[in-house]
C-alpha atoms as a PDB file:
ATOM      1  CA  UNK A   1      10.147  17.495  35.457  1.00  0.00           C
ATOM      2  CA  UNK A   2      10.620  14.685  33.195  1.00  0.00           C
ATOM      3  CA  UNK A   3      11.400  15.465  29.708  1.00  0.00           C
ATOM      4  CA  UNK A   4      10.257  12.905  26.832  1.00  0.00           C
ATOM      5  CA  UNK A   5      12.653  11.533  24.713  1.00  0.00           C
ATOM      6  CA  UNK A   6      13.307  12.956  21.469  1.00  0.00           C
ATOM      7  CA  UNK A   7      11.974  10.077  19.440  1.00  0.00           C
ATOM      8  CA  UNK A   8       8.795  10.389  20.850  1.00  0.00           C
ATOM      9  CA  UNK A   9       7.756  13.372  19.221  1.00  0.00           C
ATOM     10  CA  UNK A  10       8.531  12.284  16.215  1.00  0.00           C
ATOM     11  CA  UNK A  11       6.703   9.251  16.819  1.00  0.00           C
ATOM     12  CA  UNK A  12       3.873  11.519  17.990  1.00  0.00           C
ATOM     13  CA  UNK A  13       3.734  13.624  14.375  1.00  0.00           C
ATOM     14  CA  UNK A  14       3.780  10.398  12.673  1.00  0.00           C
ATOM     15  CA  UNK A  15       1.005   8.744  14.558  1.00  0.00           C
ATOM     16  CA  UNK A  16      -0.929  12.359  14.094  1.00  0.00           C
ATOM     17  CA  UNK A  17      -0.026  12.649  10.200  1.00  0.00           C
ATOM     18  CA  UNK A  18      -1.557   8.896   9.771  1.00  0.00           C
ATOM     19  CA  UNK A  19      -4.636   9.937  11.851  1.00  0.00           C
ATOM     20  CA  UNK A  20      -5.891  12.594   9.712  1.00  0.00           C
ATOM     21  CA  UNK A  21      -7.878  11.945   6.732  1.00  0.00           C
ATOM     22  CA  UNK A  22      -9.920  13.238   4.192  1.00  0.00           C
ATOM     23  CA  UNK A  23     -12.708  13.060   7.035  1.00  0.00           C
ATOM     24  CA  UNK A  24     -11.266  15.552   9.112  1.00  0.00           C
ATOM     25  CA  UNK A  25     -10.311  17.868   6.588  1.00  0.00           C
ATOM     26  CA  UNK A  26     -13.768  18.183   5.212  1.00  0.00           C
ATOM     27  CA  UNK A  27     -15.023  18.987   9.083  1.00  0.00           C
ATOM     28  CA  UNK A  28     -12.543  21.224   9.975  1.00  0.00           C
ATOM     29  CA  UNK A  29     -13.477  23.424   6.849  1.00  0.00           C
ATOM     30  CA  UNK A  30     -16.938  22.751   7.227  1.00  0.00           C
ATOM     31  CA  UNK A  31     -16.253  23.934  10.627  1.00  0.00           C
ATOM     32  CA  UNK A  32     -14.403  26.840   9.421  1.00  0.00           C
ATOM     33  CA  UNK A  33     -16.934  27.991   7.125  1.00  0.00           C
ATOM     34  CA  UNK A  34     -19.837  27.815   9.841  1.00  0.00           C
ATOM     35  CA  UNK A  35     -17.452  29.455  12.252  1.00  0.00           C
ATOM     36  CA  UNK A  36     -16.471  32.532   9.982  1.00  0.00           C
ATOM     37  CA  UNK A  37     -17.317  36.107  10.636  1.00  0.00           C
ATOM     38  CA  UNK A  38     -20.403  36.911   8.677  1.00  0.00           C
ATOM     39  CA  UNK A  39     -19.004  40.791   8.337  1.00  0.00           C
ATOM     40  CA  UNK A  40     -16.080  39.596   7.325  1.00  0.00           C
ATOM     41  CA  UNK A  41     -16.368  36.101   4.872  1.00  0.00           C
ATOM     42  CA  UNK A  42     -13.088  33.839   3.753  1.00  0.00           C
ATOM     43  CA  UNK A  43     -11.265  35.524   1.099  1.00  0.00           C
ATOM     44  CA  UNK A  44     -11.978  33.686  -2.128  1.00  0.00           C
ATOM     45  CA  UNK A  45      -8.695  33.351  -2.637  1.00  0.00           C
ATOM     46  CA  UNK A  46      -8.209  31.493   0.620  1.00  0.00           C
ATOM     47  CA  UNK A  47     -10.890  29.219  -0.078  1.00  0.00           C
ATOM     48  CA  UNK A  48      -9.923  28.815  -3.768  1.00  0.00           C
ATOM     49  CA  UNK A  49      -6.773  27.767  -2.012  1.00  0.00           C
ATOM     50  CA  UNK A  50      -8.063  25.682   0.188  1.00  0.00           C
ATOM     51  CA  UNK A  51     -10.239  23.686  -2.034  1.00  0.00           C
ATOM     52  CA  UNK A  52      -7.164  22.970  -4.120  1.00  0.00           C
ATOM     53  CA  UNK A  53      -5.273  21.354  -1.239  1.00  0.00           C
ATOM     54  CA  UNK A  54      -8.640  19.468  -0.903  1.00  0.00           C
ATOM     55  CA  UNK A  55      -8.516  18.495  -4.516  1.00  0.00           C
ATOM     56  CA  UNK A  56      -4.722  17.304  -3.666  1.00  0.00           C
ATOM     57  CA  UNK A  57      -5.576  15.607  -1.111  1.00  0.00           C
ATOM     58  CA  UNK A  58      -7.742  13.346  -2.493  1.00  0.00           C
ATOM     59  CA  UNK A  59      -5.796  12.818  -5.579  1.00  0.00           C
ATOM     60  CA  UNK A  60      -2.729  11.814  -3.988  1.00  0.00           C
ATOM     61  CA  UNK A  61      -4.955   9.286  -1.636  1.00  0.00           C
ATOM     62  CA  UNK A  62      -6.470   7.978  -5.151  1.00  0.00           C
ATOM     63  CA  UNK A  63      -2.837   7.540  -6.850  1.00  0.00           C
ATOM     64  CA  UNK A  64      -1.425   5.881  -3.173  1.00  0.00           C
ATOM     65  CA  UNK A  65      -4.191   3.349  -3.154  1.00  0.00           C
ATOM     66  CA  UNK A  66      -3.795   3.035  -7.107  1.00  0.00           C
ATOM     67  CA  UNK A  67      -0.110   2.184  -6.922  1.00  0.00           C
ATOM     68  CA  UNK A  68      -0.043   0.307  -3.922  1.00  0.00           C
ATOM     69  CA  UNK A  69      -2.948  -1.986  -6.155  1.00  0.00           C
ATOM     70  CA  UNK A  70      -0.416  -1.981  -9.238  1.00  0.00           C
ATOM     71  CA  UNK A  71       2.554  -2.938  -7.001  1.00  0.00           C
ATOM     72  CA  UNK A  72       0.575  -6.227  -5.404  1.00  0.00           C
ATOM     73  CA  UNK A  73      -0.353  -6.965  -8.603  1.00  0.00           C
ATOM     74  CA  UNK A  74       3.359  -6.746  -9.659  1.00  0.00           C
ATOM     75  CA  UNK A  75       4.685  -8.970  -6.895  1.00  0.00           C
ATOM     76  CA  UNK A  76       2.023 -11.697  -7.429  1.00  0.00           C
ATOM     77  CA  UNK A  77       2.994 -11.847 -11.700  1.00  0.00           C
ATOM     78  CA  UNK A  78       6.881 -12.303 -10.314  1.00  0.00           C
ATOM     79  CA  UNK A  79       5.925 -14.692  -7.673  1.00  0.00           C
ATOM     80  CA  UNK A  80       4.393 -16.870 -10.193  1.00  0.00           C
ATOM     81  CA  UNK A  81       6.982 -16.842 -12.375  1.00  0.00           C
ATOM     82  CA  UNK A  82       9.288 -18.419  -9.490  1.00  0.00           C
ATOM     83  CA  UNK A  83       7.432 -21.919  -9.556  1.00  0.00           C
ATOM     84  CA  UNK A  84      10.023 -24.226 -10.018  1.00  0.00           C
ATOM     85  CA  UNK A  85      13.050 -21.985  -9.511  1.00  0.00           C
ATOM     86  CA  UNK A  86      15.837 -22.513  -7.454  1.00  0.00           C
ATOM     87  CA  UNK A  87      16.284 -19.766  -4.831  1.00  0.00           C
ATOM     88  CA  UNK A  88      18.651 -19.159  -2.055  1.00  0.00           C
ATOM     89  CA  UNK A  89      17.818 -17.280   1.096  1.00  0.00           C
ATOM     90  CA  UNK A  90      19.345 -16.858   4.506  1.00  0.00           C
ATOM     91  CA  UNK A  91      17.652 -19.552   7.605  1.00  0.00           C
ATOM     92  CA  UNK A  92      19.469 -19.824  11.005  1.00  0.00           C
ATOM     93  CA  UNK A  93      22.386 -18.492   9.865  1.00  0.00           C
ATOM     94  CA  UNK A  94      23.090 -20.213   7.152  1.00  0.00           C
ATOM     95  CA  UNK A  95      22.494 -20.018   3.193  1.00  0.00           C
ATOM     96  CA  UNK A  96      19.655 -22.392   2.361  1.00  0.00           C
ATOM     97  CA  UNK A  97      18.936 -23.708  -1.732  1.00  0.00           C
ATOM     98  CA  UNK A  98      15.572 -24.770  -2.175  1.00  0.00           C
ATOM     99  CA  UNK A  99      12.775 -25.327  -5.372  1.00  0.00           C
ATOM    100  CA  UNK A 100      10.092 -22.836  -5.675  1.00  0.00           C
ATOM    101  CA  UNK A 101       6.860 -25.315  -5.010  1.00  0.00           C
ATOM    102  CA  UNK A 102       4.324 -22.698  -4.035  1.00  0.00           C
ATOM    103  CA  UNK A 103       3.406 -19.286  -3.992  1.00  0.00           C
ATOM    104  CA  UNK A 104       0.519 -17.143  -1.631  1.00  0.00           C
ATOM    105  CA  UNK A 105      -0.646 -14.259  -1.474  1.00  0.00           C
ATOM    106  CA  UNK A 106      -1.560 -12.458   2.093  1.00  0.00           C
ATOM    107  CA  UNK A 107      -2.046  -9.455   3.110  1.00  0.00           C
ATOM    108  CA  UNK A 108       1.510  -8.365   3.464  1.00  0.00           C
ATOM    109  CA  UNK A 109       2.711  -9.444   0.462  1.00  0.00           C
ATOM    110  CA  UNK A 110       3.323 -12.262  -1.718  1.00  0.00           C
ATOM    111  CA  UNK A 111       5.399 -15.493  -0.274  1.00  0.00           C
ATOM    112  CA  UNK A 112       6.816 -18.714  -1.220  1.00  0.00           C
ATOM    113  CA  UNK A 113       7.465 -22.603   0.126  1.00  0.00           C
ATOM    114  CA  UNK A 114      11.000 -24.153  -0.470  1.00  0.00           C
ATOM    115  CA  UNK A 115      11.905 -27.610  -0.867  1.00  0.00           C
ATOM    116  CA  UNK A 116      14.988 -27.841   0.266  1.00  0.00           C
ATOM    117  CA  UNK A 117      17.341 -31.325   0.640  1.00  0.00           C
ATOM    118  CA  UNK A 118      19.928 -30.980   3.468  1.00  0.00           C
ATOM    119  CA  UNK A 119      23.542 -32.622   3.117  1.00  0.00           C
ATOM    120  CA  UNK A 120      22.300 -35.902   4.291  1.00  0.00           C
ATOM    121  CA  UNK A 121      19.210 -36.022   1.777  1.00  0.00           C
ATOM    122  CA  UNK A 122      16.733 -35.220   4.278  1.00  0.00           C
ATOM    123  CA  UNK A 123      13.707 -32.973   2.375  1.00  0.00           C
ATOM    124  CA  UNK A 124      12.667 -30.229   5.015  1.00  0.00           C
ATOM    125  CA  UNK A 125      10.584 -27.116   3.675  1.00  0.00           C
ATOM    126  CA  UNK A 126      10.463 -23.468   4.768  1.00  0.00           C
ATOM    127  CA  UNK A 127       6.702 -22.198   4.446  1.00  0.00           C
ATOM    128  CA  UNK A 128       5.579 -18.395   3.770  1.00  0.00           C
ATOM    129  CA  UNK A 129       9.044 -17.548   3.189  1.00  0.00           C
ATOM    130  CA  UNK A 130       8.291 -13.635   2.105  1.00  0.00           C
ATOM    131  CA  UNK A 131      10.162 -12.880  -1.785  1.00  0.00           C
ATOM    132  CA  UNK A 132      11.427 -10.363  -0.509  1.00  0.00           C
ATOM    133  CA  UNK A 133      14.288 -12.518   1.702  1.00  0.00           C
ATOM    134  CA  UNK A 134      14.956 -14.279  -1.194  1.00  0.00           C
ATOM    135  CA  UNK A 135      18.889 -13.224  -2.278  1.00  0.00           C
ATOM    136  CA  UNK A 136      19.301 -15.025  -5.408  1.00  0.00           C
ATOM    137  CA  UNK A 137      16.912 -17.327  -7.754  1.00  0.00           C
ATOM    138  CA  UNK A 138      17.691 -19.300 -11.214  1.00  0.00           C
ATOM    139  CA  UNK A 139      16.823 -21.928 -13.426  1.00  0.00           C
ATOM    140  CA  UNK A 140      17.507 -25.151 -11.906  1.00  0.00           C
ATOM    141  CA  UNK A 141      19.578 -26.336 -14.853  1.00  0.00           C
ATOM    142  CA  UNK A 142      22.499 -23.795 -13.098  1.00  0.00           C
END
């Protein structure tokens, strides 16, 4: 018998905790309540209950999609400000110094072209370089 490794249950929970929504919590008490004996009805205490992890529910969702919103918007305001910076990042290696030229916006965050001039003079530029990778930036009088 083959047993599973142990990060695969844990991978398993994960991919199950992401997988349930606010869908499927409204139809498995829907479910519940059309399922209940009729002789013998859900406490109101229970459903009370239940109604206020409901109410949770849905407010944490709200405030995760809210903040997620207020952090994008964050990221873009910085990444404007870096336009015509100097910043230093990490590329093959090696520490690279480069101007700010450009800053977009995708889906995964916000990002940033480099200009950078190599020892010999040669201009090169690293596109979509995510902020994040960015170690250090300054004014370019520094």
């Amino acid at each position: 018998m083959d047993i599973p490794p142990v990060g695969s249950t844990a991978t398993q929970t994960s991919q199950l905790n992401n997988a349930l929504g606010q869908d499927d919590f409204i139809e498995l008490f829907l479910t519940q309540l059309r399922a209940q004996d009729p002789l013998e009805p859900v406490n109101n205490q229970d459903f009370l209950a239940q109604m206020a992890q409901f109410s949770l529910l849905e407010s944490n969702r709200v405030s995760n999609e809210e903040l997620a919103s207020l952090r994008a918007l964050v990221e873009a305001n910085q990444g404007i400000g870096l336009i015509g910076k100097v910043a230093e990042t990490q590329s093959g290696g090696q520490l690279v110094v480069g101007e700010v030229i450009s800053v977009g916006f995708e889906t995964t965050g916000t990002v940033v072209s480099l200009k950078v001039t190599d020892a010999s003079g040669e201009e090169f530029f690293l596109n979509e370089l995510p902020v994040s990778q960015l170690t250090r930036v300054y004014n370019d009088e520094n």
